[in-house]
Protein backbone atom coordinates (compact mmCIF):
# COMPACT_ATOMS: atom_id res chain seq x y z
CA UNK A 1 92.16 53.11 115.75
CA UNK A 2 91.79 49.75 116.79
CA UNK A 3 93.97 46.37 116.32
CA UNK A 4 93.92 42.82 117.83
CA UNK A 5 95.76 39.44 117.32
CA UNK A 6 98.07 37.14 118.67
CA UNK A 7 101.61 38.25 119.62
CA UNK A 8 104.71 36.63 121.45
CA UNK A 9 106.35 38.32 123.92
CA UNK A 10 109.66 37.75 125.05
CA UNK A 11 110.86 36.82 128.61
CA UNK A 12 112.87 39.60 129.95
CA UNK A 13 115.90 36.96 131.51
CA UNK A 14 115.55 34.09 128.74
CA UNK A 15 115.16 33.44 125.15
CA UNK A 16 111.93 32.34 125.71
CA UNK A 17 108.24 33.83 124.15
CA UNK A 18 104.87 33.83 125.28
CA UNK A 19 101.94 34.30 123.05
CA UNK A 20 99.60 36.03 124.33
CA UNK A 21 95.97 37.95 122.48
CA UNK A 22 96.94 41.72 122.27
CA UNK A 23 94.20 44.45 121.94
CA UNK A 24 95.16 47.77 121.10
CA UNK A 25 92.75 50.57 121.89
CA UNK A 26 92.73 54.04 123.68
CA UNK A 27 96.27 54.12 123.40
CA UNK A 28 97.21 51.42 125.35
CA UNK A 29 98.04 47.61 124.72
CA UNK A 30 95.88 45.38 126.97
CA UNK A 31 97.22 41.90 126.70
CA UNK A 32 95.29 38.51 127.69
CA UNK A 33 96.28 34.79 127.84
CA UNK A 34 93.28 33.88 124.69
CA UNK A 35 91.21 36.01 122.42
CA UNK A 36 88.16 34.63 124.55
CA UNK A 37 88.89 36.02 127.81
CA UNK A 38 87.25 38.55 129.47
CA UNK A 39 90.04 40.18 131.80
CA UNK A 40 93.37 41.08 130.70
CA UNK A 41 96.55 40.01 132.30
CA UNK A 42 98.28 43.67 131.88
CA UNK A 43 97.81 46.75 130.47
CA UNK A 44 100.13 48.86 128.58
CA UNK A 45 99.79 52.82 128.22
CA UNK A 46 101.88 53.94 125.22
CA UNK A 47 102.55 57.55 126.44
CA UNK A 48 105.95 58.14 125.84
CA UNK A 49 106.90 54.80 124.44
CA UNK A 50 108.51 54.81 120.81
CA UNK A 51 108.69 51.84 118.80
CA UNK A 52 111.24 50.38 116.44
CA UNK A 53 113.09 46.92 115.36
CA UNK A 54 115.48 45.79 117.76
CA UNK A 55 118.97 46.90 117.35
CA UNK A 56 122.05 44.64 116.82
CA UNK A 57 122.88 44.45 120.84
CA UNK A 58 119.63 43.49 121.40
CA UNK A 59 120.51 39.76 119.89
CA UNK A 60 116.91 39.16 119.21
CA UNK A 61 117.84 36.85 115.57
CA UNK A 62 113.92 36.22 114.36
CA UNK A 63 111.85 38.01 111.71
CA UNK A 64 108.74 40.82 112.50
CA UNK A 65 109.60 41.67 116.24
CA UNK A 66 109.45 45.45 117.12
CA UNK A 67 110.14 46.81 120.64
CA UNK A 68 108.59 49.22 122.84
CA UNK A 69 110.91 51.54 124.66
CA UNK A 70 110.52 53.73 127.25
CA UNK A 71 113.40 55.17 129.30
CA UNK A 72 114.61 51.91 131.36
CA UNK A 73 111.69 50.22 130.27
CA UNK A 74 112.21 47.73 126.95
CA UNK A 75 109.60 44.92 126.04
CA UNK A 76 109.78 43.11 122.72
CA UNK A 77 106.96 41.77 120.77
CA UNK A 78 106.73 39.17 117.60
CA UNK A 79 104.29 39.46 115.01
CA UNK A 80 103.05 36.14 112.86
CA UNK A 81 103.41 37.57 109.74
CA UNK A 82 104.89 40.36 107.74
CA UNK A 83 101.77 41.91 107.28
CA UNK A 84 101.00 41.87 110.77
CA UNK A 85 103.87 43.08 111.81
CA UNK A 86 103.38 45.85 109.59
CA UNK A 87 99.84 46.92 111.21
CA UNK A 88 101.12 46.82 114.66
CA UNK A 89 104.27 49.28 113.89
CA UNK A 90 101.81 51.54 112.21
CA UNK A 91 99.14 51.68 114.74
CA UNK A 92 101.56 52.43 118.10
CA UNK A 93 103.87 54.58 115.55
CA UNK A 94 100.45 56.27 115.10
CA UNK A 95 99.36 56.33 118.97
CA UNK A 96 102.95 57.53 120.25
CA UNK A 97 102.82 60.31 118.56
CA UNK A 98 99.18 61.49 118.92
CA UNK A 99 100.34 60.65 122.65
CA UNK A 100 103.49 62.84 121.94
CA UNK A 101 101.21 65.92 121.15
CA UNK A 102 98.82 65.14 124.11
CA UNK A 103 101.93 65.33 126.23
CA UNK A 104 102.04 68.74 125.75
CA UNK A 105 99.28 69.80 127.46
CA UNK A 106 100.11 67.87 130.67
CA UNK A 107 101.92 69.45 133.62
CA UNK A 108 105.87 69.35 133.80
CA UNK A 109 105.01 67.26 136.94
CA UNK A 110 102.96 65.06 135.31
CA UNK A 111 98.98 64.41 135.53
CA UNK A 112 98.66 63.97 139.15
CA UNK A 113 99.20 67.64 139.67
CA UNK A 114 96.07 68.41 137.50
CA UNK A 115 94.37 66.45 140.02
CA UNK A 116 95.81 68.40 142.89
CA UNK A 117 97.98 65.43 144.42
């Protein structure tokens, strides 16, 4: 399952957003500054992340943002439309918990300890 488009992403310490060309693939969000670049600014992995709409103490106050949680970890991302919106909820709802079920097989220590680090 693939997706792609343009997303904002909020500043951690300000109101601010920053649009940036997200590709999801593989189960991770790679992020770049345009759709025509070849090398992305960050990566994502979505293992253990879960994904939802902000909550009230968030005090995000604009329409089709969902956020991507995991333990300390929070990032918020606008959509441009409803129906985008929509798509990008149902893809990482779709990858978290394929990645939920993958989890299972991986060592209470994590991966590195199938690699004998």
């Amino acid at each position: 399952n693939q997706l792609s488009g343009y997303l904002l992403r909020k500043f951690k310490n300000s109101n601010g957003w920053q649009k940036l060309w997200v590709v999801f693939t593989n189960f991770c969000l790679f992020f770049y500054k345009t759709h025509q670049d070849d090398f992305p600014l960050a990566s994502l992995p979505l293992l253990g992340y879960t994904v939802s709409t902000p909550d009230e103490s968030d005090g995000i106050h604009k329409e089709y943002v969902f956020k991507l949680q995991f333990k300390s970890h929070v990032y918020f991302f606008r959509a441009e439309s409803e129906y985008t919106f929509e798509r990008w909820m149902e893809v990482i709802k779709s990858a978290a918990s394929t990645t939920g079920r993958i989890s299972l097989l991986i060592p209470k220590g994590g991966p590195a300890e199938m690699n004998g680090k």
